[in-house]
C-alpha atoms as a PDB file:
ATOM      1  CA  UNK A   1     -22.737  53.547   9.221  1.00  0.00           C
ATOM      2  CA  UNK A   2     -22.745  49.864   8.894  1.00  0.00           C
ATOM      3  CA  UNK A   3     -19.161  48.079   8.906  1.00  0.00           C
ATOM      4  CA  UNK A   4     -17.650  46.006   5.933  1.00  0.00           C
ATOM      5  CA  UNK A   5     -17.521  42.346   7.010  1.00  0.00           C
ATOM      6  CA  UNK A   6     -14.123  41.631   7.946  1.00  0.00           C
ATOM      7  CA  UNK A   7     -12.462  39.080   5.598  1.00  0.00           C
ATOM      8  CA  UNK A   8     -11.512  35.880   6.278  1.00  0.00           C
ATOM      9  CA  UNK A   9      -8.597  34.752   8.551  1.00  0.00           C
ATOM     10  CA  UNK A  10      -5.337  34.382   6.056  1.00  0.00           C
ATOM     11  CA  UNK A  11      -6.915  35.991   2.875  1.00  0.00           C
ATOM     12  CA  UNK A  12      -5.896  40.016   1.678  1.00  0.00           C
ATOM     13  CA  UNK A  13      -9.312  42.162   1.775  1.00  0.00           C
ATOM     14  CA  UNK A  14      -8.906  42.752  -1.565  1.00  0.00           C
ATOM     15  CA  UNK A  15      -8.262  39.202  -3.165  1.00  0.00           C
ATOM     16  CA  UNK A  16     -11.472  38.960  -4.583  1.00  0.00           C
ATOM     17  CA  UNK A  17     -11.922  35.109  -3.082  1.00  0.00           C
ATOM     18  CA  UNK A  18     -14.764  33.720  -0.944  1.00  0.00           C
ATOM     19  CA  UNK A  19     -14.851  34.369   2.498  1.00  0.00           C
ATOM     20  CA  UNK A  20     -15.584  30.816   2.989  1.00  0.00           C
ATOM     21  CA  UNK A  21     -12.244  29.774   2.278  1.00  0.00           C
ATOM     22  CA  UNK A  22     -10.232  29.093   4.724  1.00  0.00           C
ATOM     23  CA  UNK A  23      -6.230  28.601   5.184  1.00  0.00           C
ATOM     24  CA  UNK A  24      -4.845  24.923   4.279  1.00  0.00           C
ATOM     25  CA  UNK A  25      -3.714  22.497   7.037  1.00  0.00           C
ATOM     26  CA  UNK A  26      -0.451  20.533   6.116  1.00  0.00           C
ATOM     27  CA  UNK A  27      -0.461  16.728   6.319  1.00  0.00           C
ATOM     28  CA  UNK A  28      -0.374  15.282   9.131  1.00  0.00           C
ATOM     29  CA  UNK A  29       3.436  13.670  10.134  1.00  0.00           C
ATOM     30  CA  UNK A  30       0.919  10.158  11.007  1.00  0.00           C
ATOM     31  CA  UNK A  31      -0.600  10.225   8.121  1.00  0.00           C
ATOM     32  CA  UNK A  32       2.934  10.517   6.108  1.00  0.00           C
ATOM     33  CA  UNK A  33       4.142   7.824   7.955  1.00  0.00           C
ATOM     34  CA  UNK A  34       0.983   5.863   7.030  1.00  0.00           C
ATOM     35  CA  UNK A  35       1.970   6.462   3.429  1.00  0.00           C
ATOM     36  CA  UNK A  36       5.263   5.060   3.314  1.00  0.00           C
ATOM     37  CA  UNK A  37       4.412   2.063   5.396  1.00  0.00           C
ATOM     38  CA  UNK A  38       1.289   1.593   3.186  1.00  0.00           C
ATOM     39  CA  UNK A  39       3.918   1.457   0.049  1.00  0.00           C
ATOM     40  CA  UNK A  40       6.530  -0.614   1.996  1.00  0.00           C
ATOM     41  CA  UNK A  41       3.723  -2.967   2.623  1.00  0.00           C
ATOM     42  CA  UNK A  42       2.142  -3.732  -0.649  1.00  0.00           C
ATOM     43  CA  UNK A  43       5.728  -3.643  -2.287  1.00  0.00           C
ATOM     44  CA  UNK A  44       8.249  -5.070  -0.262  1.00  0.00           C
ATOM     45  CA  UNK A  45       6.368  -7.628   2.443  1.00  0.00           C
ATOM     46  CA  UNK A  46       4.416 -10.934   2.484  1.00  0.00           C
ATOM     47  CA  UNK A  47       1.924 -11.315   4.416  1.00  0.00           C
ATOM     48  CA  UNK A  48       2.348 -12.854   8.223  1.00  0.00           C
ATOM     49  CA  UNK A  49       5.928 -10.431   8.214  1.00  0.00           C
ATOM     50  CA  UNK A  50       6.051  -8.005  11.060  1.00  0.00           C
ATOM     51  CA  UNK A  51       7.714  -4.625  11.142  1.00  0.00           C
ATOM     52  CA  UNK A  52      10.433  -3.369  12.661  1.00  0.00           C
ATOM     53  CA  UNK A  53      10.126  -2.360  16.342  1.00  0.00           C
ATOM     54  CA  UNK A  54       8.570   0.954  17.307  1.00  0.00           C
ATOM     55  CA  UNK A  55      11.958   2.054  18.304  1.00  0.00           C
ATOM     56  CA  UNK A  56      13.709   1.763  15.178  1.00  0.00           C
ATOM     57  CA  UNK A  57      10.410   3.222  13.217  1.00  0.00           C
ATOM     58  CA  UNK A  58      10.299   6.251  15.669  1.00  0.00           C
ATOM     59  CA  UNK A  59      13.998   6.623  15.020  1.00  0.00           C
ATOM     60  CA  UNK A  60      13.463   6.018  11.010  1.00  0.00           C
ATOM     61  CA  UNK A  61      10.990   8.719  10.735  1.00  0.00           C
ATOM     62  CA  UNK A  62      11.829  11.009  13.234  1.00  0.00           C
ATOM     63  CA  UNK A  63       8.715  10.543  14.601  1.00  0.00           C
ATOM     64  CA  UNK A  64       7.323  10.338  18.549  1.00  0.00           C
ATOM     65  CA  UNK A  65       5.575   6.920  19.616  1.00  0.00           C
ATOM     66  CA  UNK A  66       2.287   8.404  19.751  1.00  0.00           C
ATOM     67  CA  UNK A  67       2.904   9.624  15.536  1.00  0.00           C
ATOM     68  CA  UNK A  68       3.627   6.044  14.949  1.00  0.00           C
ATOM     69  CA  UNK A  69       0.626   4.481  16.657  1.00  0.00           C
ATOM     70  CA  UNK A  70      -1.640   7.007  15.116  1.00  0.00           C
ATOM     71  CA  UNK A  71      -0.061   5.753  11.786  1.00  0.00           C
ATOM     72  CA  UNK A  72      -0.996   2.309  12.757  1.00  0.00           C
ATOM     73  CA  UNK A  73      -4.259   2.713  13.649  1.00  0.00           C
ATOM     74  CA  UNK A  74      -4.731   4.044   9.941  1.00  0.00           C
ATOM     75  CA  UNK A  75      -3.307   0.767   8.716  1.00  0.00           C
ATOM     76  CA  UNK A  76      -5.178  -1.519  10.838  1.00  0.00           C
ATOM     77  CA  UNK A  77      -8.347   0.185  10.007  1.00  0.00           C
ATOM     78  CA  UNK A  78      -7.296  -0.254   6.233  1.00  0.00           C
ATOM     79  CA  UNK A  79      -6.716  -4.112   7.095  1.00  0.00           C
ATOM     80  CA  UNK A  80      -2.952  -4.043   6.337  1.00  0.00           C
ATOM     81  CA  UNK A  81      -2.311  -4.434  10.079  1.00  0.00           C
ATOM     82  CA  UNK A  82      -2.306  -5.964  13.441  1.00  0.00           C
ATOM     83  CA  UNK A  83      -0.474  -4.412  16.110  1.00  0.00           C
ATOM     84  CA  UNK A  84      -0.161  -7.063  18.945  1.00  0.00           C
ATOM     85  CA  UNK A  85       1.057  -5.661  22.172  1.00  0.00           C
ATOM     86  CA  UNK A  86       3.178  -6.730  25.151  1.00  0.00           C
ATOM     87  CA  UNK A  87       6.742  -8.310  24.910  1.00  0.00           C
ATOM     88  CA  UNK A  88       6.333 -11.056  22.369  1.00  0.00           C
ATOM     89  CA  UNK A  89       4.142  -7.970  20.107  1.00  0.00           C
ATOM     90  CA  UNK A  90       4.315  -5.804  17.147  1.00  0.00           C
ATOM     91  CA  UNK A  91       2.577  -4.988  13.839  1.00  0.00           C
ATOM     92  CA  UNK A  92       1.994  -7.968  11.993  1.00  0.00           C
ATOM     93  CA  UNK A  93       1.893  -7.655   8.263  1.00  0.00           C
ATOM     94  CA  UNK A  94      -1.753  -8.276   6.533  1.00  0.00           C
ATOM     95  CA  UNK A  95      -1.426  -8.136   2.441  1.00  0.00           C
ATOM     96  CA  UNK A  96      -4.501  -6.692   0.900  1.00  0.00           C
ATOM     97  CA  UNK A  97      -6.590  -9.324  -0.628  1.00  0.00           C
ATOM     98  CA  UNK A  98      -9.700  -7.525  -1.506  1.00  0.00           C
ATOM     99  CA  UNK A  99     -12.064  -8.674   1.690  1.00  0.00           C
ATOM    100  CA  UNK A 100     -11.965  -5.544   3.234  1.00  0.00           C
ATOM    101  CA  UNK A 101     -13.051  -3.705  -0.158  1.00  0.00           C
ATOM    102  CA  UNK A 102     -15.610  -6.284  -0.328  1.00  0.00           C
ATOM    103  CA  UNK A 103     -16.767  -5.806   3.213  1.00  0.00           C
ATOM    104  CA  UNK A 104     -17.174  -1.763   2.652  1.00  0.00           C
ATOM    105  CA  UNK A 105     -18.988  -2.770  -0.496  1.00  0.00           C
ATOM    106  CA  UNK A 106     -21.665  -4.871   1.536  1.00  0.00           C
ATOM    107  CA  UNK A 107     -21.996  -1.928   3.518  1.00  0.00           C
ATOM    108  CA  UNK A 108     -22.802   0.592   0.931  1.00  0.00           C
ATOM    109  CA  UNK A 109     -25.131  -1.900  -0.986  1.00  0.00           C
ATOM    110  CA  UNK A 110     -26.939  -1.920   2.410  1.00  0.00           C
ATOM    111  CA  UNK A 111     -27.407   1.925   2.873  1.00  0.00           C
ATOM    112  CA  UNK A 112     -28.907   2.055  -1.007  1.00  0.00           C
ATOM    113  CA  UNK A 113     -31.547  -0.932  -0.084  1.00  0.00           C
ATOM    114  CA  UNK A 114     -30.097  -2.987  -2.642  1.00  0.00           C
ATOM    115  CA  UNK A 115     -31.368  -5.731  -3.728  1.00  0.00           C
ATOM    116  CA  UNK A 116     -29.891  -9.254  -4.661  1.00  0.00           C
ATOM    117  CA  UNK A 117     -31.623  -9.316  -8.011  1.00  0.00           C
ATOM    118  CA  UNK A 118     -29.562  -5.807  -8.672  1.00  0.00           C
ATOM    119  CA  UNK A 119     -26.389  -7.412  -7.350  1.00  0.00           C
ATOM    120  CA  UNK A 120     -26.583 -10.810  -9.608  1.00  0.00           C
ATOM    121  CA  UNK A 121     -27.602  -8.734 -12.833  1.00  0.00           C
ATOM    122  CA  UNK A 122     -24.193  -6.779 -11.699  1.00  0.00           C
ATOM    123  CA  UNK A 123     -22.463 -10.023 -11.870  1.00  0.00           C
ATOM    124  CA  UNK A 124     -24.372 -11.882 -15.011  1.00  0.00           C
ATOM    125  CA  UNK A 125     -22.942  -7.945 -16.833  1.00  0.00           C
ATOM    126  CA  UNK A 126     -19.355  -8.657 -15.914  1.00  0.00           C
ATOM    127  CA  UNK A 127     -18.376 -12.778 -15.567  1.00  0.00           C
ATOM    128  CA  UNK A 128     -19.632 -13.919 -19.171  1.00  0.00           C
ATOM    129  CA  UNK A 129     -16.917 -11.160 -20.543  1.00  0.00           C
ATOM    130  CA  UNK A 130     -14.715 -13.000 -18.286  1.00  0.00           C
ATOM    131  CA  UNK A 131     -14.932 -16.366 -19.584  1.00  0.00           C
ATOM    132  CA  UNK A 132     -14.769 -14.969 -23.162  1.00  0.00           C
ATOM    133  CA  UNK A 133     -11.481 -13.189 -22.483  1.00  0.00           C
ATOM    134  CA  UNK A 134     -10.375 -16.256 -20.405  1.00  0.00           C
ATOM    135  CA  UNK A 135     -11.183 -18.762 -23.759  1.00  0.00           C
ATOM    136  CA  UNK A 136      -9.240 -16.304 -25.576  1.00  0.00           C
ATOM    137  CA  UNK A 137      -5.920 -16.674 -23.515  1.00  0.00           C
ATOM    138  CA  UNK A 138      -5.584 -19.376 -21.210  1.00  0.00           C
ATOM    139  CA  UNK A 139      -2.611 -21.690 -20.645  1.00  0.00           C
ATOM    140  CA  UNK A 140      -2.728 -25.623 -20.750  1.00  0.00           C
ATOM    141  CA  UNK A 141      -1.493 -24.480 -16.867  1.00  0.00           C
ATOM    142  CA  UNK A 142      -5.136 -22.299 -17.147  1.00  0.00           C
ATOM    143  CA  UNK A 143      -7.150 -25.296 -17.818  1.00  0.00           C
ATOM    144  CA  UNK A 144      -5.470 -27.702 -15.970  1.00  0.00           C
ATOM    145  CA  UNK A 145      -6.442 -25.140 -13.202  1.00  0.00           C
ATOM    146  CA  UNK A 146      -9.803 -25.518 -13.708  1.00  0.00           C
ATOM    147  CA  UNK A 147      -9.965 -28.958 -14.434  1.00  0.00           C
ATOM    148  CA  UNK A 148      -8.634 -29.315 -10.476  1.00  0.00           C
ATOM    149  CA  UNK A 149     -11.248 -27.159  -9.812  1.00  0.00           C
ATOM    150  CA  UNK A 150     -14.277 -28.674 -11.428  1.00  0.00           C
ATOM    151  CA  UNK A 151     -13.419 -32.178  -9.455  1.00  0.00           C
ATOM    152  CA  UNK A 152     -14.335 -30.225  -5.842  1.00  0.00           C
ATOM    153  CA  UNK A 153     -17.592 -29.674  -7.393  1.00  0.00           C
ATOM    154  CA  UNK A 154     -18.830 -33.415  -8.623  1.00  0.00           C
ATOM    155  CA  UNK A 155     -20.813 -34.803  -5.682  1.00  0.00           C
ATOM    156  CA  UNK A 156     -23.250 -32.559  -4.863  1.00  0.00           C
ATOM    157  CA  UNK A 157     -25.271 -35.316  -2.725  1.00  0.00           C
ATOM    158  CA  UNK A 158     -22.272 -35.529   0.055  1.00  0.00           C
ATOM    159  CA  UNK A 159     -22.535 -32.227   0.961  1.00  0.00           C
ATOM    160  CA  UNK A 160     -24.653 -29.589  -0.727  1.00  0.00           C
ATOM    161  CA  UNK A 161     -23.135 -26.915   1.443  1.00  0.00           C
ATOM    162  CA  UNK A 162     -19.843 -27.529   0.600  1.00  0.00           C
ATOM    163  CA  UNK A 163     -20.967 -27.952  -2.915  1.00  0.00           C
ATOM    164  CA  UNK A 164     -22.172 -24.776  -3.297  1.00  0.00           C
ATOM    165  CA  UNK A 165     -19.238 -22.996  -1.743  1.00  0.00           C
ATOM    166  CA  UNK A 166     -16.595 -25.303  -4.476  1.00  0.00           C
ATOM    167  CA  UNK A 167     -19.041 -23.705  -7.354  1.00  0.00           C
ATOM    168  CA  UNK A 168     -18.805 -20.194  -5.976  1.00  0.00           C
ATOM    169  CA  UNK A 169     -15.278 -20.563  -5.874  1.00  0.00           C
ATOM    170  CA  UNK A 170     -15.199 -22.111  -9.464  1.00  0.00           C
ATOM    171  CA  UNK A 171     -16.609 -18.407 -10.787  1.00  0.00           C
ATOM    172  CA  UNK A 172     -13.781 -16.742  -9.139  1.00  0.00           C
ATOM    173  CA  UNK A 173     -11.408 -18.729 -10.454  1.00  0.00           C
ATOM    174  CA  UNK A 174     -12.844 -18.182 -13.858  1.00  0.00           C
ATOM    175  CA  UNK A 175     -12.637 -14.074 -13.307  1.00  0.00           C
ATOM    176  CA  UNK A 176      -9.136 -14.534 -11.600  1.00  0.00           C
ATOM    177  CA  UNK A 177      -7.412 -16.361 -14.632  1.00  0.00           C
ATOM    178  CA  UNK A 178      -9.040 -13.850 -17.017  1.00  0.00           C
ATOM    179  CA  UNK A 179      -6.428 -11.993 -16.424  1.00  0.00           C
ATOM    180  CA  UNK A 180      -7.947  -8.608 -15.802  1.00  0.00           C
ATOM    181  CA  UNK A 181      -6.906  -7.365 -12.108  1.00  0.00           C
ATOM    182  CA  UNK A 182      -9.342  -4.760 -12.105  1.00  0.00           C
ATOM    183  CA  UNK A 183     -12.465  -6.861 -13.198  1.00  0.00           C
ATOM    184  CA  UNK A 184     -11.250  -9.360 -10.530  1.00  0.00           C
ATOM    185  CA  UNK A 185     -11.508  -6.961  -7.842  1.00  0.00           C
ATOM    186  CA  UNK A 186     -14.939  -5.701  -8.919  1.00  0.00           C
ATOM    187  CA  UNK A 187     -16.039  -9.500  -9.300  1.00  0.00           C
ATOM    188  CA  UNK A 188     -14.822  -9.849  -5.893  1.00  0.00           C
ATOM    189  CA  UNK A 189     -17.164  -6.787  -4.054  1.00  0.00           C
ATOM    190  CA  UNK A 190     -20.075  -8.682  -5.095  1.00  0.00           C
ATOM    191  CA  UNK A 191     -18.947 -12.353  -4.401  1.00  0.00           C
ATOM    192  CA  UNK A 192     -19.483 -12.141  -1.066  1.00  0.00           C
ATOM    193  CA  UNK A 193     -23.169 -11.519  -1.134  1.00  0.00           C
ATOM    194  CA  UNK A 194     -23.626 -14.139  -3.469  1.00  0.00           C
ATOM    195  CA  UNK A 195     -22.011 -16.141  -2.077  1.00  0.00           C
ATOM    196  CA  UNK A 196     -24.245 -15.807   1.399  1.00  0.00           C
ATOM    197  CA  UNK A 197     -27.363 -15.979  -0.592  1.00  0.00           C
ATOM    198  CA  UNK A 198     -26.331 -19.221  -2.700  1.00  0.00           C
ATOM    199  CA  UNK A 199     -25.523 -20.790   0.824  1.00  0.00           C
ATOM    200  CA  UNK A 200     -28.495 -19.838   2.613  1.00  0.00           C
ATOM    201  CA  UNK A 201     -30.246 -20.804  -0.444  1.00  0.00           C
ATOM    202  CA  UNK A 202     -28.792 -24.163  -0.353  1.00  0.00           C
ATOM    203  CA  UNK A 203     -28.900 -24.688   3.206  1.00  0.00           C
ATOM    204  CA  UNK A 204     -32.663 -23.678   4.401  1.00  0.00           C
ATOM    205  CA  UNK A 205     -33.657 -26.969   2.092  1.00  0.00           C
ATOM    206  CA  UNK A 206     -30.513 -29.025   1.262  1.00  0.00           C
ATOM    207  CA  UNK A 207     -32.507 -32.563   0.804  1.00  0.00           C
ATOM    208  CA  UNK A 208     -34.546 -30.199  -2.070  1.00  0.00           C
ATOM    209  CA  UNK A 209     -34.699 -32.118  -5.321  1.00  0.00           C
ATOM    210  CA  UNK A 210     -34.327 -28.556  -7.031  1.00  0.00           C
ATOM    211  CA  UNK A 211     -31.373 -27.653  -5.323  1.00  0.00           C
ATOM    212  CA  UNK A 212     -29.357 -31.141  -5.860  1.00  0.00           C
ATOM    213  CA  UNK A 213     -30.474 -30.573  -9.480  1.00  0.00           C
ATOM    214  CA  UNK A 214     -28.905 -26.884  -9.729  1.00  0.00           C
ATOM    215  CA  UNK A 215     -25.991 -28.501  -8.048  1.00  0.00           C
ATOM    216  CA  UNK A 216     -25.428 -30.924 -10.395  1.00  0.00           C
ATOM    217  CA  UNK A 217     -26.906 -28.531 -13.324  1.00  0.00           C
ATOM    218  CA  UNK A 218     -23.875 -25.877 -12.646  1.00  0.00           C
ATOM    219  CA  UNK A 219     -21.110 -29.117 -12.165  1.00  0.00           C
ATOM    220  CA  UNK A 220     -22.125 -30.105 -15.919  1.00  0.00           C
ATOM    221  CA  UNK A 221     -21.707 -26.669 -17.166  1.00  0.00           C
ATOM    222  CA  UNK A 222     -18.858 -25.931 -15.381  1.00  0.00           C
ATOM    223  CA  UNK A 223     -16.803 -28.804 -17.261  1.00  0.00           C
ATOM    224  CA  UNK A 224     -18.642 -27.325 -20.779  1.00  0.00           C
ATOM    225  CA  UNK A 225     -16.830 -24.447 -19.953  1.00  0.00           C
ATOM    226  CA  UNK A 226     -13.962 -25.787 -19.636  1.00  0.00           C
ATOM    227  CA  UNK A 227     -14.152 -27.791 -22.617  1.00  0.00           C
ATOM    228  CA  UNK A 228     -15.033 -24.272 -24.764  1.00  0.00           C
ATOM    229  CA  UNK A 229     -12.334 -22.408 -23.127  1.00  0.00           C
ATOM    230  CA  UNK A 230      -9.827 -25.109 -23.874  1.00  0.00           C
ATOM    231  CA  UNK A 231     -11.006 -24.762 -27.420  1.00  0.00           C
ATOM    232  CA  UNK A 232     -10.559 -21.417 -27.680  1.00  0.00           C
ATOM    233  CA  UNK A 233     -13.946 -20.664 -28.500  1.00  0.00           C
ATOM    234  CA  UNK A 234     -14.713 -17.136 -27.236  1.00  0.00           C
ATOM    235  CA  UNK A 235     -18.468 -16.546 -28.171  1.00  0.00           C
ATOM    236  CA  UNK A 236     -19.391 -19.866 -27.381  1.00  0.00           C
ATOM    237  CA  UNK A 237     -17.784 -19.363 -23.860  1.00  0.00           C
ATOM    238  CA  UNK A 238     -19.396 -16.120 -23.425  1.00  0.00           C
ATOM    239  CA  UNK A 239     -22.992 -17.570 -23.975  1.00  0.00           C
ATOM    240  CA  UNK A 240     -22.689 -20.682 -22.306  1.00  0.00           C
ATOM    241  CA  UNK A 241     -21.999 -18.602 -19.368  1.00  0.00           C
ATOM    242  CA  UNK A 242     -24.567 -16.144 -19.711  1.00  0.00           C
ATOM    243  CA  UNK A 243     -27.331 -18.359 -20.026  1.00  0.00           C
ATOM    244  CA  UNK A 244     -25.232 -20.241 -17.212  1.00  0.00           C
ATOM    245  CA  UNK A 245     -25.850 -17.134 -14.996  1.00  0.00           C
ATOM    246  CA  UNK A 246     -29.055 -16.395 -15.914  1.00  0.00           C
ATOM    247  CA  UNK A 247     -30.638 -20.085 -15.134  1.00  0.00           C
ATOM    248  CA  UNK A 248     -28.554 -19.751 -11.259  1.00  0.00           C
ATOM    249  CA  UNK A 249     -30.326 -16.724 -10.528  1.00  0.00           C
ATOM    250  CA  UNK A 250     -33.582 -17.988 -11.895  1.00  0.00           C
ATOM    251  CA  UNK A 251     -32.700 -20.638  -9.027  1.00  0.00           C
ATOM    252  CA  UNK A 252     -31.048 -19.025  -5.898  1.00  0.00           C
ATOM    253  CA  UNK A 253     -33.023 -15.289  -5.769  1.00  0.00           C
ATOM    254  CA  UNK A 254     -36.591 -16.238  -5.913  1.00  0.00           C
ATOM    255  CA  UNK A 255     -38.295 -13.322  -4.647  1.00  0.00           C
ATOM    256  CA  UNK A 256     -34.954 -11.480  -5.101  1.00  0.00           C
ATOM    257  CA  UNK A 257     -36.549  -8.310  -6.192  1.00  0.00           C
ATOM    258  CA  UNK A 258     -38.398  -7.767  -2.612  1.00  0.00           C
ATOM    259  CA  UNK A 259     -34.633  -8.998  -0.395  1.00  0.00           C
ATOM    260  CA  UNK A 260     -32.417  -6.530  -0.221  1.00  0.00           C
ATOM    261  CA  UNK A 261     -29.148  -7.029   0.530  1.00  0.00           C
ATOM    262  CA  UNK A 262     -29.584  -5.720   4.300  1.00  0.00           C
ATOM    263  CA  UNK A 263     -31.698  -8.670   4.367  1.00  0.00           C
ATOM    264  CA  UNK A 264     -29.276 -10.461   3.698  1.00  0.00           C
ATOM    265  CA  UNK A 265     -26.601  -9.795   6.094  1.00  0.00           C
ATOM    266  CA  UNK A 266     -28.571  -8.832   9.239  1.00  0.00           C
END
């Protein structure tokens, strides 16, 4: 007679569950250790701190060495760390700014075969809200902010490079003081391929009469910008900056729609 299978390790025969399951492994002790550094980090430390020596972690968690520099290796690999060795070493303190995110973003645009048309109409969906919400509330501080900003930006004929990166950096500032942390992060995954594309743009052909005239095209509407948001005009702010975003990409993604972001970064 044939034989019932037998049941899976750690289950009763008759508990009616699927063999596939299988018995739950606790936590591992590094990656509880990870945890708590991972909170100490974000909440208690600036960046450039180091932590404690090994020996007074080991003793604080009750933990052996090689626990703790399993724990470590989960934090550098998250970017919060670098563990320097030797005598003069430890594990330097790295607070997250976002690049990391970013980077992982980059990676999984690549594996889709994204393109940079996709990844500007991701942007032109998200920044015009941005300088809507930022019209709404900004500070005299706000504006002044930008004002400081815009200046970076006004000679596009001294160095179109470093022209392009002040403009870039002019959009982040305009998600950043928008106030919303999570639309600044999201702004943030996609900045850095734009921000490689506008360059490389800008740099195959800097003498270009087209690109000095974007340059100084995106410095004038820049300081319109500013100028709405310091009136408090929300729509107006919203579609200056749409049609803002619209006329850049028109500009720095010709034959967008067959470069994909893998393209890009390779």
């Amino acid at each position: 007679m044939p034989t019932s299978p037998e049941p899976a390790p750690g289950l009763p025969p008759s508990s009616g569950l699927s063999p596939s399951l299988r018995p739950v492994r606790t936590q591992r002790a590094a990656d509880l250790v990870a945890a708590q550094l991972r909170r100490h980090i974000i909440g208690d430390l600036s960046d450039g701190e180091t932590l404690p020596p090994e020996s007074v972690l080991m003793e604080r968690f009750n933990v052996a060495r090689q626990t703790l520099r399993e724990a470590f290796r989960v934090l550098e690999a998250e970017g919060l760390l670098t563990v320097r060795r030797g005598v003069l070493g430890g594990a330097v303190v790295h607070r997250p700014d976002g690049s990391v995110a970013a980077r992982n973003a980059a990676l999984v645009l690549q594996s889709r075969g994204t393109t940079l048309a996709d990844v500007y109409q991701a942007r032109a969906m998200v920044e015009p809200a941005c300088a809507a919400l930022l019209a709404r509330n900004a500070t005299p501080d706000d504006v002044a902010t930008l004002r400081e900003a815009l200046a970076q930006t006004a000679t596009p004929e001294a160095d179109p490079a470093a022209a392009i990166r002040a403009l870039m950096r002019f959009h982040a500032l305009v998600a950043q003081l928008a106030g919303n942390q999570t639309v600044a992060l999201l702004t943030d995954l996609v900045r850095h391929i734009i921000e490689l594309a506008s360059e490389q743009q800008v740099v195959q052909d800097p003498n270009n009469p087209g690109t000095r005239r974007a340059l100084r095209n995106g410095h004038r509407t820049h300081e319109q910008l500013i100028d709405l948001i310091e009136a408090g005009d929300v729509e107006g702010a919203r579609d200056l900056w749409a049609r803002h975003l619209e006329g850049s990409e028109d500009y720095l993604i010709s034959g967008a729609n067959r470069r994909t972001v893998l393209d890009l970064l390779n």
